[in-house]
Protein backbone atom coordinates (compact mmCIF):
# COMPACT_ATOMS: atom_id res chain seq x y z
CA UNK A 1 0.00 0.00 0.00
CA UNK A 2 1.08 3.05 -1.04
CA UNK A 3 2.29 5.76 2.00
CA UNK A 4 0.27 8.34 1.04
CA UNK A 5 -2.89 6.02 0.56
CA UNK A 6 -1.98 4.55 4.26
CA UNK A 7 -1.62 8.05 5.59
CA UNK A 8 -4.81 8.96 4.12
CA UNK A 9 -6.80 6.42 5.75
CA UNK A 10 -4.60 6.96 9.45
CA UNK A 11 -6.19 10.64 9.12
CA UNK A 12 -9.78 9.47 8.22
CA UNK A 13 -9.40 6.91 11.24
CA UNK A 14 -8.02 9.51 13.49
CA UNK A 15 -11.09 12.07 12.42
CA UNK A 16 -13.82 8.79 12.89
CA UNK A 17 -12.69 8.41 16.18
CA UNK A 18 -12.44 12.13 17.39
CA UNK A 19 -16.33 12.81 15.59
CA UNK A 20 -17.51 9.41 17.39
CA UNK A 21 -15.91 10.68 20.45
CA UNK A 22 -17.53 14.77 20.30
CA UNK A 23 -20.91 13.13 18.82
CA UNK A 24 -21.11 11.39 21.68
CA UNK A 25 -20.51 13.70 24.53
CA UNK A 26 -23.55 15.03 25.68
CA UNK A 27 -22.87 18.96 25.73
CA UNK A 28 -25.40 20.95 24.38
CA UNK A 29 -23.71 22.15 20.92
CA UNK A 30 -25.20 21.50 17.26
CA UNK A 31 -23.54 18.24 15.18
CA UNK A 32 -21.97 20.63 12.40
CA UNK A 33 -20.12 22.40 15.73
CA UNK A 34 -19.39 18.69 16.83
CA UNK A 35 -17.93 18.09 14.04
CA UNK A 36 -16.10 21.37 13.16
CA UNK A 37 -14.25 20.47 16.35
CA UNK A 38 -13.08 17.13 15.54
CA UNK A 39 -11.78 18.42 11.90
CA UNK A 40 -9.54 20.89 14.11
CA UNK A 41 -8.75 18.43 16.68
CA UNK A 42 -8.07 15.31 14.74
CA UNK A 43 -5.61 17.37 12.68
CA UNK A 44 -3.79 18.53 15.82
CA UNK A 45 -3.15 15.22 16.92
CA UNK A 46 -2.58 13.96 13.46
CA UNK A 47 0.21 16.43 13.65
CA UNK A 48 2.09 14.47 16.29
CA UNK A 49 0.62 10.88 15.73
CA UNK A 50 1.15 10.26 12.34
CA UNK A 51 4.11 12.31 11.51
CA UNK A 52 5.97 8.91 10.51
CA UNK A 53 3.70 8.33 8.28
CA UNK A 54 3.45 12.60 6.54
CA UNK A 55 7.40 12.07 6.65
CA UNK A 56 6.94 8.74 4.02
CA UNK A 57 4.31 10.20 1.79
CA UNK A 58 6.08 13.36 1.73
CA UNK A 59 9.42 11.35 0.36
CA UNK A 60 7.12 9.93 -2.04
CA UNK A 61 5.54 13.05 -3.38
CA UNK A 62 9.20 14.42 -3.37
CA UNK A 63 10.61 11.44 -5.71
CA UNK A 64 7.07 11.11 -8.06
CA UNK A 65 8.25 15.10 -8.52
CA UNK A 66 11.48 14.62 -9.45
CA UNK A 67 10.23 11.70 -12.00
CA UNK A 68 8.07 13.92 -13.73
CA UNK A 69 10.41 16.57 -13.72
CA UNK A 70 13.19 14.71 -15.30
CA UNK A 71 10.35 12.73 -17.71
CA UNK A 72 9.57 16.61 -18.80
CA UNK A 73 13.33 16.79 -19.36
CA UNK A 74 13.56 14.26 -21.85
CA UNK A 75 10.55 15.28 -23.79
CA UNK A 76 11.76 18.98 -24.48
CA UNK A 77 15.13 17.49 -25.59
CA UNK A 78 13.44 15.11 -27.55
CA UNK A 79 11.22 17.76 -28.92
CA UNK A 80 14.26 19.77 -29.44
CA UNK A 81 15.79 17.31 -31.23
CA UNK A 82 18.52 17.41 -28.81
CA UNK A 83 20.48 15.17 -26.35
CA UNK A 84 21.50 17.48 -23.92
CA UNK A 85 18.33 19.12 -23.05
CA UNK A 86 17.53 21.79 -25.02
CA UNK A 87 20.13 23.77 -24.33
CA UNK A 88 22.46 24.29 -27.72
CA UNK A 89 18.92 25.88 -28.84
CA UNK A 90 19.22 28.56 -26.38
CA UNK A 91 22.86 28.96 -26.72
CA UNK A 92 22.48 29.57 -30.32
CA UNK A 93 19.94 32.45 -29.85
């Protein structure tokens, strides 16, 4: 499973149990309030629980970014009809 899939699902977990938790207090405060409060609460404590799991999808953002980028690379060069990257067009100019 993917770390940004698993990290997805940690946070949707965390914010299930902090709504079950506020739903079922019994304060006197409307649902959408309820709820409002476990958004900001689970993300708080998503902020210290899962930051393993931020750290490894962030890594994999980072490197699917870097693919692309280089992937984009290639394409202009090839586009360019060069093999170094475009750049004897601009140096030509």
């Amino acid at each position: 499973m993917s770390p940004f899939l698993k990290y997805s699902l940690a946070r949707l977990g965390l914010f299930g149990l902090v709504a079950l938790a506020a739903l079922v207090v019994p304060v006197d405060v409307s649902v959408p309030l309820k709820l409002m409060i476990a958004v900001i609460v689970s993300a708080a404590l998503a902020f210290f629980l899962l930051k393993g799991l931020r750290e490894e999808a962030s890594v994999q953002a980072v490197g699917m970014a870097e693919r692309r980028a280089e992937k984009r690379e290639r394409l202009r060069a090839a586009l360019n009809g060069d093999d170094d990257g475009g750049e004897s067009a601009t140096k030509s100019d």
